[in-house]
N, C-alpha and C. Protein backbone atom coordinates (compact mmCIF):
# COMPACT_ATOMS: atom_id res chain seq x y z
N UNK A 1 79.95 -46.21 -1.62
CA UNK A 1 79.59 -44.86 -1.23
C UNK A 1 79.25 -44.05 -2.49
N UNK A 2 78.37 -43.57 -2.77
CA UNK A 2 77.58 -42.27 -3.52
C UNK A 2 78.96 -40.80 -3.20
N UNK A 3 79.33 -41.02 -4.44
CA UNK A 3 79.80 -39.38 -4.24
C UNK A 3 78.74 -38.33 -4.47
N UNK A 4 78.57 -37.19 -3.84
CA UNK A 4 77.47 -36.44 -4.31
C UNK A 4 78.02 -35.42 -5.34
N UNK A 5 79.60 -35.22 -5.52
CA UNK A 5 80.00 -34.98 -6.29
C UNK A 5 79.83 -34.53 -7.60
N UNK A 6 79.54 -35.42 -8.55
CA UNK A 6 79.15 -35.66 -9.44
C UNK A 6 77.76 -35.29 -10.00
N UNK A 7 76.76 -35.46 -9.22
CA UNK A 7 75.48 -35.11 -9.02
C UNK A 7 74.93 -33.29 -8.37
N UNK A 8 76.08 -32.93 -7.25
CA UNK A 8 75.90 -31.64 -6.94
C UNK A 8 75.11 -30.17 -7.39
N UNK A 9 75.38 -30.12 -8.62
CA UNK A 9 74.84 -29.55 -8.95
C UNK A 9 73.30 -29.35 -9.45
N UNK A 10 72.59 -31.07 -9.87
CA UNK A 10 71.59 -31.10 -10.19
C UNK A 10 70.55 -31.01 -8.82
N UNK A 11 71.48 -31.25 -7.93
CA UNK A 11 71.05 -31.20 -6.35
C UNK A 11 70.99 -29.40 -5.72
N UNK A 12 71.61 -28.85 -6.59
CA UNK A 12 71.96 -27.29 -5.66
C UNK A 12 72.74 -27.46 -4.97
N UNK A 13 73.76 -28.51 -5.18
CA UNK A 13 74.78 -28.28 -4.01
C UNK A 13 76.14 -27.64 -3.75
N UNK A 14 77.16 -27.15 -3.29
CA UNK A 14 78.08 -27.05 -4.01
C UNK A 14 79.55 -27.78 -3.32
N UNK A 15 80.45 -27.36 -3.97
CA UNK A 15 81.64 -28.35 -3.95
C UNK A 15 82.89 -27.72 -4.20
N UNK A 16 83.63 -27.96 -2.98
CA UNK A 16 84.78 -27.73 -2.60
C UNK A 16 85.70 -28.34 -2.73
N UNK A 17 86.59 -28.15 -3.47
CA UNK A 17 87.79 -28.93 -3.74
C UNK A 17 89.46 -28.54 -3.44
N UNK A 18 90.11 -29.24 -2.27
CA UNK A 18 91.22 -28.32 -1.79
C UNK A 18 92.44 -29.21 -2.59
N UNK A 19 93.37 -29.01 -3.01
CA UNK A 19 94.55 -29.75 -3.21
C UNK A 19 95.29 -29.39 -2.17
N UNK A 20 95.97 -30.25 -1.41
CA UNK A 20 96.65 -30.52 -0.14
C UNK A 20 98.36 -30.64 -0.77
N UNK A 21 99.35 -30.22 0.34
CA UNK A 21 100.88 -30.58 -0.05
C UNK A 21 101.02 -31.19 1.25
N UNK A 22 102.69 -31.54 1.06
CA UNK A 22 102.69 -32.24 1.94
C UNK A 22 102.43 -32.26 3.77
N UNK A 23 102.46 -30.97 4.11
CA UNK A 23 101.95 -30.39 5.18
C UNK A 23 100.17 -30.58 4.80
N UNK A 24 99.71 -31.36 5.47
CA UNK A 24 98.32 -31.37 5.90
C UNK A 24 98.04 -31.85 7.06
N UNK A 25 97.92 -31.57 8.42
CA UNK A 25 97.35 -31.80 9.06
C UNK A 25 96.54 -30.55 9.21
N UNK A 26 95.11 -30.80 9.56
CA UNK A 26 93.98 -30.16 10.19
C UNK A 26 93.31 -29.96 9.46
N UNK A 27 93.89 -29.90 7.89
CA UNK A 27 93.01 -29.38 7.19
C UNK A 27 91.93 -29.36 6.72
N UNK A 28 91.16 -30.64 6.91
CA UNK A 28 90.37 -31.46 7.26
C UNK A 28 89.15 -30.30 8.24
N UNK A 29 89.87 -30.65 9.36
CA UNK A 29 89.27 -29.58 10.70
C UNK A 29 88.91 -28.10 10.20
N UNK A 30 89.84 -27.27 9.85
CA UNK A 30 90.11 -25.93 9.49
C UNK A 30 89.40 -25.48 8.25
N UNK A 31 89.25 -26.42 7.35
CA UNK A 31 88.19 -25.91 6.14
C UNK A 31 86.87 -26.28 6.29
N UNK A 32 86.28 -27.22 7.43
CA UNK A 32 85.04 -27.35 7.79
C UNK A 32 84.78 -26.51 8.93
N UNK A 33 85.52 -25.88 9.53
CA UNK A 33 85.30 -24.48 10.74
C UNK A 33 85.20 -23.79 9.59
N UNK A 34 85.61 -23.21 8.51
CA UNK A 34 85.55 -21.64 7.70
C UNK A 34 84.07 -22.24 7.39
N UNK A 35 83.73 -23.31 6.69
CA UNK A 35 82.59 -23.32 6.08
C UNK A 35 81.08 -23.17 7.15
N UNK A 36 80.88 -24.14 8.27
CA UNK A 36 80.31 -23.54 9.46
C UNK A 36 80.26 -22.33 9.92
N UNK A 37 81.19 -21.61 10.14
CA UNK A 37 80.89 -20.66 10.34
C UNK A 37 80.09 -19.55 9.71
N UNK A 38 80.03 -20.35 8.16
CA UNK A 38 79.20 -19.38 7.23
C UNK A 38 77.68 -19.59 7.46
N UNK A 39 77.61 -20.33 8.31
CA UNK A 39 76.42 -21.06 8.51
C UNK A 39 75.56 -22.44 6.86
N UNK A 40 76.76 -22.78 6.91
CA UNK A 40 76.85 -23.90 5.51
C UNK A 40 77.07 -24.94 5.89
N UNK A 41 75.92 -26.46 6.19
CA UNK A 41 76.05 -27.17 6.24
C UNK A 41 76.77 -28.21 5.61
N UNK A 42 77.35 -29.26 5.74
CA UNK A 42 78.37 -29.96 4.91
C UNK A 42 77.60 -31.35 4.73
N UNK A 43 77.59 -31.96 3.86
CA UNK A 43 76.49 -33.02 3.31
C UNK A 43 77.43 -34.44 3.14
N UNK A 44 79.04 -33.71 2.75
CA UNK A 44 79.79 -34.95 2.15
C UNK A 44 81.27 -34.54 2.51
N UNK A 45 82.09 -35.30 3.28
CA UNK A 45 83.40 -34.93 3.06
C UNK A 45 84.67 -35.69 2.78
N UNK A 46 85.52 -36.18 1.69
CA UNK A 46 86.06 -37.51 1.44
C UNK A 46 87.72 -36.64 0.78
N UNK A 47 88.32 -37.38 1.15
CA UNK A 47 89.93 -36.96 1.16
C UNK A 47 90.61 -38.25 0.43
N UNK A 48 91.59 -37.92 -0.04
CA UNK A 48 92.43 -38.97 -0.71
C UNK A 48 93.75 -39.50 -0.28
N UNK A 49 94.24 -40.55 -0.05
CA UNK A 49 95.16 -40.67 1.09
C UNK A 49 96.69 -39.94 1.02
N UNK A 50 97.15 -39.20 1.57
CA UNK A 50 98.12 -38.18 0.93
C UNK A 50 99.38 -39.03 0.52
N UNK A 51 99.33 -40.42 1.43
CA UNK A 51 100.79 -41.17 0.62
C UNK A 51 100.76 -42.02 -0.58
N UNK A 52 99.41 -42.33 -0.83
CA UNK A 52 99.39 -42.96 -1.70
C UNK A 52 99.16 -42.01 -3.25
N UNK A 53 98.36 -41.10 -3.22
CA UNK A 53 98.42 -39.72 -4.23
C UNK A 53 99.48 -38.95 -4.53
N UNK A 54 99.58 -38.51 -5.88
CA UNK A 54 100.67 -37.09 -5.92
C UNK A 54 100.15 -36.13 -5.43
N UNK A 55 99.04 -35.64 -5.77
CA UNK A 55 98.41 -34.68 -5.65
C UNK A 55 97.31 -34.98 -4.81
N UNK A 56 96.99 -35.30 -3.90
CA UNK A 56 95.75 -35.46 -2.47
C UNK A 56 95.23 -34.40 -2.68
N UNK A 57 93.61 -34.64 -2.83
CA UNK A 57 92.63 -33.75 -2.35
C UNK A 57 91.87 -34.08 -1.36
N UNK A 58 90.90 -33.10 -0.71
CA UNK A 58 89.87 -32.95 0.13
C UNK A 58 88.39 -32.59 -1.08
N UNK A 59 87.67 -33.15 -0.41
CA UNK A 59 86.42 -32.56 -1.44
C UNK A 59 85.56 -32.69 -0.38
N UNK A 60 84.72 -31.29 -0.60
CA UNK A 60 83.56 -30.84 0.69
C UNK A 60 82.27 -30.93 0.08
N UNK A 61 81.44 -31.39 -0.02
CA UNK A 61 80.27 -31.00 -0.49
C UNK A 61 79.17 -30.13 0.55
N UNK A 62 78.27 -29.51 -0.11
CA UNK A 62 78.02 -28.37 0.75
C UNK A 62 76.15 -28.32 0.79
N UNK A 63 75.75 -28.00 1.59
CA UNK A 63 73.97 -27.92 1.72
C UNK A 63 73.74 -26.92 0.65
N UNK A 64 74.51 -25.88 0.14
CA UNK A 64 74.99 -24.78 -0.47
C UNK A 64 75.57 -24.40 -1.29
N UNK A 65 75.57 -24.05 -2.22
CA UNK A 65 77.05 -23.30 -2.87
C UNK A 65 77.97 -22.93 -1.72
N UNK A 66 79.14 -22.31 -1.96
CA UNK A 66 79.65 -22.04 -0.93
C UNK A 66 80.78 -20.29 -1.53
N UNK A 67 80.43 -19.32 -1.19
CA UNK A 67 80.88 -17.83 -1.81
C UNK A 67 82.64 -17.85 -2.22
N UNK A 68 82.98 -17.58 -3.68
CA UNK A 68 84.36 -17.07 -3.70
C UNK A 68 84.81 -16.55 -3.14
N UNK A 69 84.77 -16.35 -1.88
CA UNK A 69 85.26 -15.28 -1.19
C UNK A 69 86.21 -15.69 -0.72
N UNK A 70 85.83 -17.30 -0.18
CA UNK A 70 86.18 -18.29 1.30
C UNK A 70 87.54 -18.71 -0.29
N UNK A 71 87.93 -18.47 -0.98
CA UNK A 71 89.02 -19.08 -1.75
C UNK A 71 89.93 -18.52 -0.72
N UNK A 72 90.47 -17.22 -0.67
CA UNK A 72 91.46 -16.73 -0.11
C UNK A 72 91.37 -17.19 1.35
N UNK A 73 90.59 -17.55 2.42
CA UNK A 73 90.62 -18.22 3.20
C UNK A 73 91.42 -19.36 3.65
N UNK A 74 90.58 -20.08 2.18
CA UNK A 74 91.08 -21.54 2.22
C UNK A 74 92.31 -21.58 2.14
N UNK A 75 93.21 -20.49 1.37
CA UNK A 75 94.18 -20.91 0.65
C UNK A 75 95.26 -20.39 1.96
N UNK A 76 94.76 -20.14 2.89
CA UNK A 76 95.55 -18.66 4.19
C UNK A 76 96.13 -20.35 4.65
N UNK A 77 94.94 -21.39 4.67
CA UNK A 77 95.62 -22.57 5.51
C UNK A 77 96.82 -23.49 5.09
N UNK A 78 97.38 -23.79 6.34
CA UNK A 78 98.64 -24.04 6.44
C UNK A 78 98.78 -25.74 5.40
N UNK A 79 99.47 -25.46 4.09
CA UNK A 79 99.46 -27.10 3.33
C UNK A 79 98.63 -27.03 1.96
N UNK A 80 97.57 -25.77 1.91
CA UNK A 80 96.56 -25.93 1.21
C UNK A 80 97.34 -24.79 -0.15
N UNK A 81 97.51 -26.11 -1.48
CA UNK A 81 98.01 -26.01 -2.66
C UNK A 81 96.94 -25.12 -3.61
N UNK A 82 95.70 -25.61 -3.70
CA UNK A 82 95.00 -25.19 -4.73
C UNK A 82 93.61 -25.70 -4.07
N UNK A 83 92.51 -24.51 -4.53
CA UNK A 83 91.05 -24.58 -3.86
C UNK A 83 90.04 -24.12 -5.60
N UNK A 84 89.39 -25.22 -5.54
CA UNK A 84 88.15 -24.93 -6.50
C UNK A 84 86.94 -24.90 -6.11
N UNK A 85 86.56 -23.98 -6.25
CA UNK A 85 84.73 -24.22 -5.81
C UNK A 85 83.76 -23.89 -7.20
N UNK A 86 82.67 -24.89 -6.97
CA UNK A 86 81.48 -25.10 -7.64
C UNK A 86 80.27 -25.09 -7.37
């Protein structure tokens, strides 16, 4: 699999990065509803398995940048440690 990751930016894309605790369920669900709703398509979405990681992330890639705004959003959800966007 192609992360677009890495490449994102030369693409215009942007990238979401959540650090998860041990409470994660939905989060998955719940940070791709905030981003839809912005009307922001999602291109890429790949998670890290939370038992096998210390630190599990989610990473979103986006048709888009995606606005600082949606940090405090992200962070409202239930599990969600730390949010970077690019």
């Amino acid at each position: 699999m192609t992360k677009l990751k890495n490449i994102a930016k030369n693409l215009e894309l942007g990238v979401v990065e959540i650090e998860v605790g041990s409470e994660n369920e939905g989060i998955l669900a719940a940070t791709t509803n905030l981003i839809t709703k912005k009307g922001i398509g999602i291109r890429q979405a790949y998670a890290e398995d939370t038992e096998l990681q210390e630190a599990p992330s989610l990473t979103i890639i986006t048709e888009k940048p995606v606005n600082g705004d949606l940090i405090n959003e992200f962070l409202k959800i239930k599990g969600v440690t730390r949010v970077s966007i690019y």
